[in-house]
C-alpha atoms as a PDB file:
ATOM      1  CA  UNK A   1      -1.812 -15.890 -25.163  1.00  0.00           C
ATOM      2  CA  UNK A   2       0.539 -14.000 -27.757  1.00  0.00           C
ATOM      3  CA  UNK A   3       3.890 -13.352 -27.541  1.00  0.00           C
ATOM      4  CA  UNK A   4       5.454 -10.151 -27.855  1.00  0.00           C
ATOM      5  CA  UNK A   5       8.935  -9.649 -29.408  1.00  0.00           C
ATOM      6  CA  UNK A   6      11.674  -7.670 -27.221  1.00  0.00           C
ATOM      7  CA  UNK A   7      14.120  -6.477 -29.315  1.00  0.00           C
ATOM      8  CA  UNK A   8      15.074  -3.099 -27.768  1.00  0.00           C
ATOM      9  CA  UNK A   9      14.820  -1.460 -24.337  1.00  0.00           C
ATOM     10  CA  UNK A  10      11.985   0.538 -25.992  1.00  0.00           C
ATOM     11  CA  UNK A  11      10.393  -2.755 -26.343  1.00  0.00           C
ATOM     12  CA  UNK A  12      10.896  -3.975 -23.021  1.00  0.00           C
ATOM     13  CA  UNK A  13       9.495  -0.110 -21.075  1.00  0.00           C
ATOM     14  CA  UNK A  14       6.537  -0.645 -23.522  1.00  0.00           C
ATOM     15  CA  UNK A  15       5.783  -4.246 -22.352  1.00  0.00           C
ATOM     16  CA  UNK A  16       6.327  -3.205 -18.513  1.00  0.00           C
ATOM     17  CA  UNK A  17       3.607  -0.234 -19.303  1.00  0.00           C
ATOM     18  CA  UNK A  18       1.453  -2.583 -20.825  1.00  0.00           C
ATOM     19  CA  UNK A  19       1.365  -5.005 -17.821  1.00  0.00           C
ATOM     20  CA  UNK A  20       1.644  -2.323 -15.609  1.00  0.00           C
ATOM     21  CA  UNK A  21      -1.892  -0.392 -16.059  1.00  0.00           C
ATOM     22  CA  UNK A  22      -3.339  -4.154 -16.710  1.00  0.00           C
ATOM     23  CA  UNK A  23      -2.242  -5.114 -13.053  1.00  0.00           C
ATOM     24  CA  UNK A  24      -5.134  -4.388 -10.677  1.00  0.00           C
ATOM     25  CA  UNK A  25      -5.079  -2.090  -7.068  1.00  0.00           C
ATOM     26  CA  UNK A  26      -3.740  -4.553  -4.375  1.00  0.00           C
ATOM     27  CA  UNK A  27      -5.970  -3.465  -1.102  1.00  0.00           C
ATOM     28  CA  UNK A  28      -3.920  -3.740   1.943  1.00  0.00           C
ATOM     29  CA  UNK A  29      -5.930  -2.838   5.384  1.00  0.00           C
ATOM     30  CA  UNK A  30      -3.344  -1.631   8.301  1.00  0.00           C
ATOM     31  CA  UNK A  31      -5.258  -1.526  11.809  1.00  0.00           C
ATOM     32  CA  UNK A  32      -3.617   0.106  14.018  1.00  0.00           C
ATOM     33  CA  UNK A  33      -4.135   0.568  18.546  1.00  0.00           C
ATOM     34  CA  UNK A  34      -5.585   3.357  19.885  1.00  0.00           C
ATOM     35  CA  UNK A  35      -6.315   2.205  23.063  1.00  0.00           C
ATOM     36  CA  UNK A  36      -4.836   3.955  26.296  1.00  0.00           C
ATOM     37  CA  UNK A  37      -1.562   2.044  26.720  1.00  0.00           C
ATOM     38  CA  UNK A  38      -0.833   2.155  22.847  1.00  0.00           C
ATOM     39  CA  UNK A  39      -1.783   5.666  22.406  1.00  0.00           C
ATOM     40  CA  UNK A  40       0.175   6.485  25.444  1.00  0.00           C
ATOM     41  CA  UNK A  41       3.724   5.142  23.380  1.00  0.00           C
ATOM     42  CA  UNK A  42       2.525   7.119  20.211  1.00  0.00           C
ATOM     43  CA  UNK A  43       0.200   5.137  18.175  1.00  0.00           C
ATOM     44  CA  UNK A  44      -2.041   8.113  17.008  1.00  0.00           C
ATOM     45  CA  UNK A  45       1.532   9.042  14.892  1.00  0.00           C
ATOM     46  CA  UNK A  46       1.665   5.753  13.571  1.00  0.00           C
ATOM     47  CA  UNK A  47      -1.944   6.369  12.441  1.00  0.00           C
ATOM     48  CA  UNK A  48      -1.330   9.472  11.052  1.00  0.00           C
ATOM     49  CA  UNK A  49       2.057   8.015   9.140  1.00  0.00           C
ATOM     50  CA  UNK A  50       0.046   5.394   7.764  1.00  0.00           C
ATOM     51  CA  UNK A  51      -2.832   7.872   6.426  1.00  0.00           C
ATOM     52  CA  UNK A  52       0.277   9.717   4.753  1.00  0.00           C
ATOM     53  CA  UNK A  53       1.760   6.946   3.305  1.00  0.00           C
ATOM     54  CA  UNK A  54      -1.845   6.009   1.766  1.00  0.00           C
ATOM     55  CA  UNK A  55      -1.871   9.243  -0.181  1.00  0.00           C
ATOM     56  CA  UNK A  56       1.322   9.622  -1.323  1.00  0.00           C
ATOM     57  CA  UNK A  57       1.768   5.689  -2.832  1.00  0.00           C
ATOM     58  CA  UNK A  58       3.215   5.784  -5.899  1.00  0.00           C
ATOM     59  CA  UNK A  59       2.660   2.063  -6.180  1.00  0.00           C
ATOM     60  CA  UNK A  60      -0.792   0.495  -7.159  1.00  0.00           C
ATOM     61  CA  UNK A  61      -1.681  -0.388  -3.768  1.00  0.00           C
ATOM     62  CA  UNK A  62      -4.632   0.957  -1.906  1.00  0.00           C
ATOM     63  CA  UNK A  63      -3.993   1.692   1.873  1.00  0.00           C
ATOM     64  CA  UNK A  64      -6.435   1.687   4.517  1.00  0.00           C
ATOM     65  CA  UNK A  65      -5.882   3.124   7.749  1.00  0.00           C
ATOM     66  CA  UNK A  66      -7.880   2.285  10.620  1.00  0.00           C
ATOM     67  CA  UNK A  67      -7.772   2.932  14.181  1.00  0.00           C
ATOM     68  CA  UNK A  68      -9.137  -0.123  16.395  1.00  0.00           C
ATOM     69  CA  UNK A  69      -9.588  -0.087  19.858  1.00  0.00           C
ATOM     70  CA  UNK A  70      -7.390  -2.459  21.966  1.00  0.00           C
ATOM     71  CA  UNK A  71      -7.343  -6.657  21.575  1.00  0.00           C
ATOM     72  CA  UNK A  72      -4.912  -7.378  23.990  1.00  0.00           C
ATOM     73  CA  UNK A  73      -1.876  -8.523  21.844  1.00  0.00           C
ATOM     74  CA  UNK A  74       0.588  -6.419  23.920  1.00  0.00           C
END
């Protein structure tokens, strides 16, 4: 492991680009109700949101969206 010297804000951006493209894609899996009750209160638009979301992240996270029928939670 080596040490890098910070010395200037230059410095610092540099090291934070460095570790930056190093870091890996975090996968993060959203599943979200379509059955008849949930889609009924508007889960198809939280669907769609999350699809959105997933293509516009900035951040290095990968989003999947995916619509699941019901499990009984509510």
């Amino acid at each position: 492991m080596s040490i890098t010297a910070v010395r200037k804000p230059k410095d610092l951006d540099a090291l934070k680009t460095k570790y930056q493209s190093e870091q890996k894609a975090v996968e993060k899996r959203v599943s979200v109700c379509i059955g008849t009750g949930c889609a009924a209160k508007g889960s198809r638009k939280i669907y769609e949101l999350f699809q959105q979301a997933s293509r516009e992240s900035q951040a290095n996270v990968a989003i999947e969206a995916k619509c699941v029928g019901c499990h009984g939670f509510c």
